[in-house]
Structure formats: C-alpha cells, structure tokens
Protein backbone atom coordinates (compact mmCIF):
# COMPACT_ATOMS: atom_id res chain seq x y z
CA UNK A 1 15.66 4.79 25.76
CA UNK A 2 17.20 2.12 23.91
CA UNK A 3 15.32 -1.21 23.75
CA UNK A 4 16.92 -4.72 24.71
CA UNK A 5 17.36 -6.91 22.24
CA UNK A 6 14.73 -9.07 23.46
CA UNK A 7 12.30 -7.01 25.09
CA UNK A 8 9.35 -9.01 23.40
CA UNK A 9 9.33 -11.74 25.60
CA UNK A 10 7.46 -9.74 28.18
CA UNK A 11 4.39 -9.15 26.51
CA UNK A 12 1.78 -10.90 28.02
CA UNK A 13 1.04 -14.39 27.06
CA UNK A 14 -1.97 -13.25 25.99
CA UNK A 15 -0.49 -11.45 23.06
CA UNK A 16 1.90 -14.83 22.60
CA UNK A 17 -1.33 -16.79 21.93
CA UNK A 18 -2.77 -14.07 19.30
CA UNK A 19 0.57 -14.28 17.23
CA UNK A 20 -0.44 -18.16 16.90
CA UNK A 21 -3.81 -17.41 15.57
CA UNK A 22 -2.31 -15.00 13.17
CA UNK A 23 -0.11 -17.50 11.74
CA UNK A 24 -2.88 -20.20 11.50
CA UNK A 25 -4.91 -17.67 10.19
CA UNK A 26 -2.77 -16.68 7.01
CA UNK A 27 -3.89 -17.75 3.54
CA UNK A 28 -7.20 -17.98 4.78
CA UNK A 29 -10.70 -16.14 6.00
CA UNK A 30 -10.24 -14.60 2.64
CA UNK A 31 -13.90 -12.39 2.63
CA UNK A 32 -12.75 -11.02 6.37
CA UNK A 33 -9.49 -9.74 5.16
CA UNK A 34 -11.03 -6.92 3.61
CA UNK A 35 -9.78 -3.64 4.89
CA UNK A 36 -8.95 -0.17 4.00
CA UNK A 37 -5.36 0.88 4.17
CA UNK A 38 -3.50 4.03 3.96
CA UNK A 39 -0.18 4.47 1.89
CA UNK A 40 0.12 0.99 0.70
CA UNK A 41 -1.62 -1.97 -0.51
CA UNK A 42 -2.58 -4.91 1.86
CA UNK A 43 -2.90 -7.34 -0.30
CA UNK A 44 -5.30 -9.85 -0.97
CA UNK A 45 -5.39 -12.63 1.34
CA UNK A 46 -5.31 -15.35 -1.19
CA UNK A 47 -1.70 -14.13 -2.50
CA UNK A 48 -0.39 -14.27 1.44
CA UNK A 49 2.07 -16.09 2.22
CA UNK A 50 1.04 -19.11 4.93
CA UNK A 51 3.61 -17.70 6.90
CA UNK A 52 4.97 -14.28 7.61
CA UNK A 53 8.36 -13.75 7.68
CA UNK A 54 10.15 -11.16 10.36
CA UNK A 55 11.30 -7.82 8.78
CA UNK A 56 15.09 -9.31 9.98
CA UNK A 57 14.53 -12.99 8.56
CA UNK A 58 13.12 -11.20 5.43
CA UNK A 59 16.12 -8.79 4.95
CA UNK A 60 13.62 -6.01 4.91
CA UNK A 61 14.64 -2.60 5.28
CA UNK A 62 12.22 -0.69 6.86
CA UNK A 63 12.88 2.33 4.02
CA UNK A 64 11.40 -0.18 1.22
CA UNK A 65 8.09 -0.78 -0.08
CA UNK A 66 8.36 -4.64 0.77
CA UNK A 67 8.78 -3.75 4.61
CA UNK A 68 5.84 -1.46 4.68
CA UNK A 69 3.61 -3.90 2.73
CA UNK A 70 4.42 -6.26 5.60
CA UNK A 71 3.67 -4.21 8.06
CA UNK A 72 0.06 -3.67 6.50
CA UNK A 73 -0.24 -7.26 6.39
CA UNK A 74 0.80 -7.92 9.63
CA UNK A 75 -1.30 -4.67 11.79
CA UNK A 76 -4.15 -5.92 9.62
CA UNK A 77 -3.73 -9.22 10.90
CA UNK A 78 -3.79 -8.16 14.26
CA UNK A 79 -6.87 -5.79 13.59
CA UNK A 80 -8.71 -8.40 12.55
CA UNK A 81 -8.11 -11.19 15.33
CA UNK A 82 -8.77 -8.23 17.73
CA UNK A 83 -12.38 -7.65 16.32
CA UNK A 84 -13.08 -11.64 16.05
CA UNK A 85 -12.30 -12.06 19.72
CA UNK A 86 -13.65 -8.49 21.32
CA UNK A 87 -16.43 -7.61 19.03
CA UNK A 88 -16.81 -4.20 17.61
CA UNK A 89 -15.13 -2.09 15.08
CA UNK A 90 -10.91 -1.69 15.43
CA UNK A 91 -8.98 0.78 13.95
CA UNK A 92 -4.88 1.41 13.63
CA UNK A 93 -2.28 3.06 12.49
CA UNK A 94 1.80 2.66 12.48
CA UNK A 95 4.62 5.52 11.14
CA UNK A 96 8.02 5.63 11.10
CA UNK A 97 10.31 8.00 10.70
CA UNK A 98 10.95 8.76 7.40
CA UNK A 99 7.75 7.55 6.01
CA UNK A 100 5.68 9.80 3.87
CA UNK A 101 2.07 8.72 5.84
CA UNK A 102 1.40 6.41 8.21
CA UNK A 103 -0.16 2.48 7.13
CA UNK A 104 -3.42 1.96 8.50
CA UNK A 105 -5.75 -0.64 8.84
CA UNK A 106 -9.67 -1.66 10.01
CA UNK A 107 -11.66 -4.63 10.42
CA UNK A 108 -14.53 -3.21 8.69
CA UNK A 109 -14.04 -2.34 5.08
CA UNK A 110 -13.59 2.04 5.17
CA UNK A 111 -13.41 2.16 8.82
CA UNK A 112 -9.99 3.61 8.00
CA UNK A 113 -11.89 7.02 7.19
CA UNK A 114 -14.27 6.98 9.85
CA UNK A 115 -14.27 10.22 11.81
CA UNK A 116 -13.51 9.82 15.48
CA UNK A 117 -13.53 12.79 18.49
CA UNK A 118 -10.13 13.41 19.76
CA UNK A 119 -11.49 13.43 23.01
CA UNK A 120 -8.62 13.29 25.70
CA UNK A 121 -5.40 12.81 23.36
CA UNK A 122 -6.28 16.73 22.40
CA UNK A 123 -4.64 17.69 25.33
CA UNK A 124 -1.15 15.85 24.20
CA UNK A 125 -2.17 18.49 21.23
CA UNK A 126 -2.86 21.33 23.46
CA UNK A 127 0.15 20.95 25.13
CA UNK A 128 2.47 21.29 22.30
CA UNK A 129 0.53 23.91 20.99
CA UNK A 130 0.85 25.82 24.27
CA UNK A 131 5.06 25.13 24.36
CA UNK A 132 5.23 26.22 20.69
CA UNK A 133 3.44 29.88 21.47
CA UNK A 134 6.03 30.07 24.42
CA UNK A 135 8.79 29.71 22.28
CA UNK A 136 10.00 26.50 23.38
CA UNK A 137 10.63 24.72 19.56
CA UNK A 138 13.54 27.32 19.18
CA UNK A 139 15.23 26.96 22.17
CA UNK A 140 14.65 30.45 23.65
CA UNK A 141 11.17 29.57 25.10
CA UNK A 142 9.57 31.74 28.28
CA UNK A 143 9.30 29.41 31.55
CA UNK A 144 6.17 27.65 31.70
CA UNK A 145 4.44 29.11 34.61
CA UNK A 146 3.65 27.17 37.75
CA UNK A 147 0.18 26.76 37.29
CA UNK A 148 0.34 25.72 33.50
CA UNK A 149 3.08 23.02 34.59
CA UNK A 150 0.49 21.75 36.96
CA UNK A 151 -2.53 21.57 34.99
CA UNK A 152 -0.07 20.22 31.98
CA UNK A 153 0.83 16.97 34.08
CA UNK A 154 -2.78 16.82 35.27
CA UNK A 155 -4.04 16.43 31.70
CA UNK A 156 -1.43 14.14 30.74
CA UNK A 157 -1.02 11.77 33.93
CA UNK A 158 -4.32 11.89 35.20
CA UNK A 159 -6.04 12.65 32.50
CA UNK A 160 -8.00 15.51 34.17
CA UNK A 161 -10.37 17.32 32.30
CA UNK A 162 -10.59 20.56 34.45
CA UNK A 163 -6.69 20.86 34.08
CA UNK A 164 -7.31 20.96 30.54
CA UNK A 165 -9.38 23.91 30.48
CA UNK A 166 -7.11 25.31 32.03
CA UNK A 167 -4.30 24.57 29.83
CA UNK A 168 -6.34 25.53 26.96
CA UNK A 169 -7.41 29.02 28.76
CA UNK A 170 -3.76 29.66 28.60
CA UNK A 171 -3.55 29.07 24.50
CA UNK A 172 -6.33 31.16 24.45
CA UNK A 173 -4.33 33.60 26.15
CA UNK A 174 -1.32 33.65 24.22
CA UNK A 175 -3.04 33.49 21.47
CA UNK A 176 -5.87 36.39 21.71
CA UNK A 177 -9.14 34.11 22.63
CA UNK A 178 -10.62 30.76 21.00
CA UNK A 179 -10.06 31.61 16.93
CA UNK A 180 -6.18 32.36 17.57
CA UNK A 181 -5.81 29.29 19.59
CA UNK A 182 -7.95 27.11 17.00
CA UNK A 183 -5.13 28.59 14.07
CA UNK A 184 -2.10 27.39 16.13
CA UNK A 185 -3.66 23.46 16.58
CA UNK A 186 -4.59 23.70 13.20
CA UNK A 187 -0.77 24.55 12.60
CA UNK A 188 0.77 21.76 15.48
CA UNK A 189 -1.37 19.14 13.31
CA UNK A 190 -0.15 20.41 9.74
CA UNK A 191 3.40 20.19 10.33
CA UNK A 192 2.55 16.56 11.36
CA UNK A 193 0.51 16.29 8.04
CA UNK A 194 -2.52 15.45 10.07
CA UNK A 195 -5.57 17.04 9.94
CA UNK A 196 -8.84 17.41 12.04
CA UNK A 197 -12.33 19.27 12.66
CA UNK A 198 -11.11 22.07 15.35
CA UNK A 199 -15.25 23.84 14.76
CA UNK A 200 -15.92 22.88 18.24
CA UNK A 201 -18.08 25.00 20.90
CA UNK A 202 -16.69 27.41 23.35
CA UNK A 203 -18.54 27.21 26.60
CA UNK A 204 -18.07 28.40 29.95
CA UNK A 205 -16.90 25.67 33.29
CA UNK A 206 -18.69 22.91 34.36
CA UNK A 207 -19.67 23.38 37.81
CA UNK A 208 -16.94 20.27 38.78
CA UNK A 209 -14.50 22.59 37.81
CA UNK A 210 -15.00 25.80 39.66
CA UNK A 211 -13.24 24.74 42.67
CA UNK A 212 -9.86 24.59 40.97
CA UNK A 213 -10.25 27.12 38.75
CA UNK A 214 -11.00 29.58 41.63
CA UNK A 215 -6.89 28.61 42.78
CA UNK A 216 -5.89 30.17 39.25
CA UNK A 217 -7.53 33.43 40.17
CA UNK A 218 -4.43 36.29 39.53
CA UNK A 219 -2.25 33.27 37.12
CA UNK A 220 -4.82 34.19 34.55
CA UNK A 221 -7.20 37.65 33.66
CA UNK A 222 -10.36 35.41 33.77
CA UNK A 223 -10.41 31.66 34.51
CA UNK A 224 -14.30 31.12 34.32
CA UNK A 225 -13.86 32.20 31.04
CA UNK A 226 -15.52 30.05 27.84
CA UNK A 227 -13.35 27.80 26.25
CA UNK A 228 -12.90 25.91 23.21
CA UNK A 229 -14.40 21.84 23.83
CA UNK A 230 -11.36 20.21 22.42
CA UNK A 231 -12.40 16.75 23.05
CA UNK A 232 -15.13 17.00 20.67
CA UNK A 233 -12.80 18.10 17.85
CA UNK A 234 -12.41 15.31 15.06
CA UNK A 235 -9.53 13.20 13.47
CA UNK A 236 -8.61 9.98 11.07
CA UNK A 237 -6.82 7.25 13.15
CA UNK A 238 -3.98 8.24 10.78
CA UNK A 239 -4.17 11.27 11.74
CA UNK A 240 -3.51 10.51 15.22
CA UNK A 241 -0.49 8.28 14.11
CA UNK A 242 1.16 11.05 12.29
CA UNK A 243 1.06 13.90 14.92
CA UNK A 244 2.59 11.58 17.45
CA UNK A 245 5.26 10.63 15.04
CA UNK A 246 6.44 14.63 14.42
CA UNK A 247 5.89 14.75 18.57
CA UNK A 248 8.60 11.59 18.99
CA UNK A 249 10.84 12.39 15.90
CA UNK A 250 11.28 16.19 16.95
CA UNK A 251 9.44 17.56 14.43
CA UNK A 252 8.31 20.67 16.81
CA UNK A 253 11.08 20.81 18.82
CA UNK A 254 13.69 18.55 21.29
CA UNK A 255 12.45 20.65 24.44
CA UNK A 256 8.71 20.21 23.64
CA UNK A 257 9.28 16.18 22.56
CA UNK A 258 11.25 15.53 25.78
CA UNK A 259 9.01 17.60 27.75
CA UNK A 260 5.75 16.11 26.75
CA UNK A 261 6.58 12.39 26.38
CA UNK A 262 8.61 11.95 29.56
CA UNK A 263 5.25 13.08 31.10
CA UNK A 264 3.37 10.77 28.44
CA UNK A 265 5.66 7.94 30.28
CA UNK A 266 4.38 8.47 33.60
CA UNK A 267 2.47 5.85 34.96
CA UNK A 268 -1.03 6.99 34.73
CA UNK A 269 -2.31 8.19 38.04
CA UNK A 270 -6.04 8.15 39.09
CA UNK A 271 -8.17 11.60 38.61
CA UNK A 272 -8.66 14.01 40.95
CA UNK A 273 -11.95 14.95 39.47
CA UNK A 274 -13.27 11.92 39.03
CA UNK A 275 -14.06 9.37 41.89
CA UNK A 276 -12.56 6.30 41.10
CA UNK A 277 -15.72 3.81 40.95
CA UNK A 278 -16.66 5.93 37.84
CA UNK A 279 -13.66 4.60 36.13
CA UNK A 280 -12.85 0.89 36.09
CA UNK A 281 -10.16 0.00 33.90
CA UNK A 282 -6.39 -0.65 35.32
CA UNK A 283 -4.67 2.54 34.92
CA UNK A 284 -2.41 0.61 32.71
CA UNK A 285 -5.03 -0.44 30.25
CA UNK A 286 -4.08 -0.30 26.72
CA UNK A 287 -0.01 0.34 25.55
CA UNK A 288 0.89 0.54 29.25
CA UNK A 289 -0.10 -2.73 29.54
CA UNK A 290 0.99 -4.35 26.09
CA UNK A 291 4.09 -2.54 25.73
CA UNK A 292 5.37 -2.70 29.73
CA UNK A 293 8.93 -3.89 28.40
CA UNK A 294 9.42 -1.23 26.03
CA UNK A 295 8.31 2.10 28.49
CA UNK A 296 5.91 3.79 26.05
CA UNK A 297 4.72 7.41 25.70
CA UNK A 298 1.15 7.04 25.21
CA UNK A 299 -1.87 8.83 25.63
CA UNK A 300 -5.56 7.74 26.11
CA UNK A 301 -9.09 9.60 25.29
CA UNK A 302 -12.53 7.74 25.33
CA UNK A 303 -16.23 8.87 25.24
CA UNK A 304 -19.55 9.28 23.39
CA UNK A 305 -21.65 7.52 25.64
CA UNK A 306 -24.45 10.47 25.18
CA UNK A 307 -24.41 10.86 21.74
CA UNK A 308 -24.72 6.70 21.76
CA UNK A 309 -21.18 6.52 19.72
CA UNK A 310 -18.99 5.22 22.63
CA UNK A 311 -15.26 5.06 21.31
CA UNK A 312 -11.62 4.52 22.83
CA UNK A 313 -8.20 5.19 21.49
CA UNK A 314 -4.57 5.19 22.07
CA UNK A 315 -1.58 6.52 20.82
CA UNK A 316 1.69 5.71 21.76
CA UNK A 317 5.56 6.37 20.59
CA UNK A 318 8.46 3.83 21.11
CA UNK A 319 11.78 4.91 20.69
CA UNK A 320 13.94 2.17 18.62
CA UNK A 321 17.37 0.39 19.06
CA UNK A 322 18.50 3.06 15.86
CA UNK A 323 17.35 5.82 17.79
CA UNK A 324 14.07 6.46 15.12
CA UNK A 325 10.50 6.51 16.73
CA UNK A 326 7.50 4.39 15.67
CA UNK A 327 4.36 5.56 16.75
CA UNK A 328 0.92 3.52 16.72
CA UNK A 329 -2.44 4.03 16.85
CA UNK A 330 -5.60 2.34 17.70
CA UNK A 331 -9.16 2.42 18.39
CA UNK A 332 -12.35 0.80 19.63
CA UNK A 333 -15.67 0.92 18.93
CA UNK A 334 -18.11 -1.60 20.20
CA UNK A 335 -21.38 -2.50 19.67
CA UNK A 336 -23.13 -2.03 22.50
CA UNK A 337 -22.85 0.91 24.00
CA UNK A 338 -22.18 1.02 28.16
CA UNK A 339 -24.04 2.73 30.53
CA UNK A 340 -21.00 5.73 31.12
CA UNK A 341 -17.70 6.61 29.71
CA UNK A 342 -15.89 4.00 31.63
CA UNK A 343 -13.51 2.06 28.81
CA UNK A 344 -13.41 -0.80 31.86
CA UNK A 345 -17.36 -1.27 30.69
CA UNK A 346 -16.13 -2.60 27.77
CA UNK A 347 -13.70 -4.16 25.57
CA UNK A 348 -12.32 -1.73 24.55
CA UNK A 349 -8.78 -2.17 27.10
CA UNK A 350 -8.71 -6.31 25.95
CA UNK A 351 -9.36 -5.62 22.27
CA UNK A 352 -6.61 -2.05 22.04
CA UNK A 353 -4.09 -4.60 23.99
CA UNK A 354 -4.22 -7.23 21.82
CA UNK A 355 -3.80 -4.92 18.47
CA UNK A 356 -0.51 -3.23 20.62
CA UNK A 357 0.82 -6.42 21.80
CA UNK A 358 0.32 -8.61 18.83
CA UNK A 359 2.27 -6.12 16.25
CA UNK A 360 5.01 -4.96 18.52
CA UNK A 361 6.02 -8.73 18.85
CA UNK A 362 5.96 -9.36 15.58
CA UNK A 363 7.45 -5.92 14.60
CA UNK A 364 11.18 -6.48 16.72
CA UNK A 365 10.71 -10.12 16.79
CA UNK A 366 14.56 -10.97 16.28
C-alpha cells in the first residue's frame, strides 16, 4: 500500500489542533520535558529549536542521526501534550527499517523501562510463532488447518480471547506442550531484538470458553487442555515497537507478514465472547482512528483492572511511499483505575490517538 502524497490531511482535527500546541510549546515547559529515550538523545528543551522543522524542509535523511534526533524530539512532544491533556502516564515507541533499535519516549522520567503485560498484542506474537513452526517463513509451510485459521482471525479481528487459547493449544502442539512453545516466542521476539517475561502460568479453560472449545474436539488430542496465559507475559514499549517492525519489514517471512497484517488491517469486529456493553470504546479506537488515511496494521491489548494496574497499548505498522515500514508504539496508563477492563472507561482511546495522530502528521508532513 503506497501512501498519497497527502494523506495527512485526514487526520482528525483533533490531531491538527495538538500539532499547534506542540509548536507553541517548543523552547519551553523546560522541567516537563524530561523523558527517557531509547537509542538517541532528546535533547534538552532549552537547546530546541522554537520551531521544528519537517524531516523534508530539513533535508533529513531518515538513515542519519539528525533525523532520528528529530524524531525523539518530536514523539516526545507528542507524549507529553498527550499526558497534559488525558492525565496518566504515556509511553511510545517508533522504528524504521534499518534502524538498529527503536526511539522511545515517556512523559514521566524512566517510564521508558517500565514493564507492561502484553496482554492481547501476544496473540499477533502467537500467531507468527504458530506460522513459523508450520514452515511458512521458508516458503514450503503445511496449510494452516481450518480451525487454526478461524481462531487466528478471531484473535486478531475480534480480539477473542477463547480463540487464543486455542491458537496457543496448537503451538503447544507443534511444539511438545507449554516449555517448547515458550522457546519458539522467546525466538519470534529475538530475531526482532525484543525481549519479554514469557514465566507465565499454564491453566486449564475458563468456563466462557468451553462451548467453543468443545467444536475443536478431533482438530486437536485435547482442547481442555492447560495453557500458557500469554497475556500476562511482560515487555518494554520498545520492545513492542521492534517485533512489529521485523513482522512489517519481513524479517520472519513474506507469507507470515502478508498473512498476519492483512488480518491486522481488518476493521476490528465486535467479540463473540464478550457482550458488547462490557466494552465501550469505538472499535476504531486508537491507530484505526488516527491513522484512517493511511490503512494501518495494528493491534490492541488492555487490562489489569484486578491487579489495580489498568493499562492500554497499541501497535501499529505503516507501509511508506519507499516501500520501508515504520512501526509505532504506545501506551496508557491512567490514574484512576476503572471499574472493568473496558479502555472506553478511560482515556486511554483520546490520549493513544492523540500520540498516533500528532507524530504521523508531523512525520510525512510534505
């Protein structure tokens, strides 16, 4: 996909308005601007320039230390006005092909390296894990079965958690049980250079899931069977930012990239599982919304409300004009915690959109 040359212009006006605070907003709030950020420096805000200059107006290549030092000025910019206006903590990320680790930014000073749970972006990792056992980054890849194809575009469209188990009872199986299919995530997320906790619990169904697990009776030896609580497993934001950059660039494989973000592309579809007053955020909330023009690949995952650390995050891939892939990152963690995991209780849709909208426009301004 192959973006216009100015595709920018439908971002919500919202995100218009932000990129005039961020201007205003340069060579000043010097004790706010203080941030964490991965790869390169940010800068102190006092040496800023009052106005940012375009990576094209600049002359910027975006191989070159000056390009990614504006684009750490610029995402922490837009991390910043995000937490001023929504509250909370805000995280991101940005990598581009070619880059040796992704540029990250927070709004609180080492938020950078805060731990978060991957919670439903590990099925996006499940899923390549499962195409890589099958063969599919060589080219001479089994079929995907029926019922893993299913349960594949349940996790990914709808988000479905049941469908997940399932998808991760058939790692399990290609694997030999829970410890073979912990090795090959731990392997999908080093040949991204990303990293994450995979010591997670391996429990049997929820009773919510029983009924659709009893159609996979004779597609599977046993699938009641424990598995491993992938969700729960832990990752950096940059973390997140670099596996979806190997995912867009090819870095496992053209069949599993074009398999897995065409889906990712989708618009998202309400759960089966889950009736839909428990979940009150646009389906679109996030990238879908902030990046409409460009027709993202992008994943969601949110939760914590138990453990009283409520969180939400994105990450989503563009494909640009060139043909390379940028992919971003974000999270949101507010400060009061709602009642559920429902991201529409919060602000966590208003303050991920703003962080998406505010950098792509500034990113392919031309």
């Amino acid at each position: 996909m192959r973006l216009p040359g100015r595709w920018w212009v439908v971002l919500p006006v919202a995100a218009a308005l932000l990129l005039a605070v961020l201007v205003v907003r340069h060579g000043a709030d010097s004790d706010s601007s203080a941030r964490a950020v991965s790869g390169v420096a940010a800068g102190r805000a006092e040496d800023r320039e009052t106005t940012e200059k375009t990576p094209a107006a600049a002359g910027l290549s975006t191989e070159g230390r000056s390009y990614r030092r504006w684009v750490a000025r610029v995402l922490g910019s837009a991390v910043d006005a995000s937490a001023r206006r929504e509250g909370g903590t805000v995280q991101a990320a940005v990598m581009l092909d070619r880059w040796p680790q992704p540029i990250a930014a927070a709004s609180e000073p080492g938020a950078v390296q805060r731990p978060m749970r991957m919670w439903s972006i590990a099925k996006v990792v499940t899923s390549v894990a499962v195409l890589r056992e099958l063969g599919w980054g060589n080219r001479r890849g089994k079929p995907l079965s029926p019922q893993l194809a299913a349960a594949m575009r349940g996790a990914l469209v709808r988000s479905e958690n049941c469908r997940q188990r399932r998808l991760v009872l058939g790692l399990q199986e290609l694997t030999g049980g829970p410890a073979g299919a912990q090795a090959a995530l731990a392997d999908v997320l080093a040949e991204a250079g990303a990293d994450a906790d995979l010591d997670v619990a391996v429990e049997a169904p929820e009773p919510i899931c029983e009924g659709y697990l009893s159609t996979q009776e004779g597609s599977i030896p046993d699938p009641y069977a424990p598995t491993l609580l992938l969700g729960t497993a832990t990752w950096r934001i940059t973390d997140l930012a670099a596996f979806l950059q190997a995912l867009g660039s090819g870095a496992y494989g053209e069949a599993i990239e074009q398999r897995l973000l065409s889906l990712m592309r989708e618009p998202k579809a309400a759960s089966t599982e889950v009736p839909r007053e428990e979940f009150s955020a646009d389906l679109a909330w996030g990238a879908g919304n902030a990046l409409a023009g460009v027709d993202p690949a992008y994943k969601a995952g949110w939760g914590g409300t138990l453990q009283g650390a409520f969180m939400a995050a994105q990450g989503a891939v563009i494909e640009l004009e060139d043909g390379r892939t940028i992919a971003f990152s974000v999270a949101f963690h507010p400060d009061q915690q709602p009642p559920k995991d429902d991201p529409g209780l919060t602000e966590a849709p208003a303050a991920i959109e703003q962080v998406f909208g505010a950098f792509a426009a500034e990113l392919f301004a031309r």
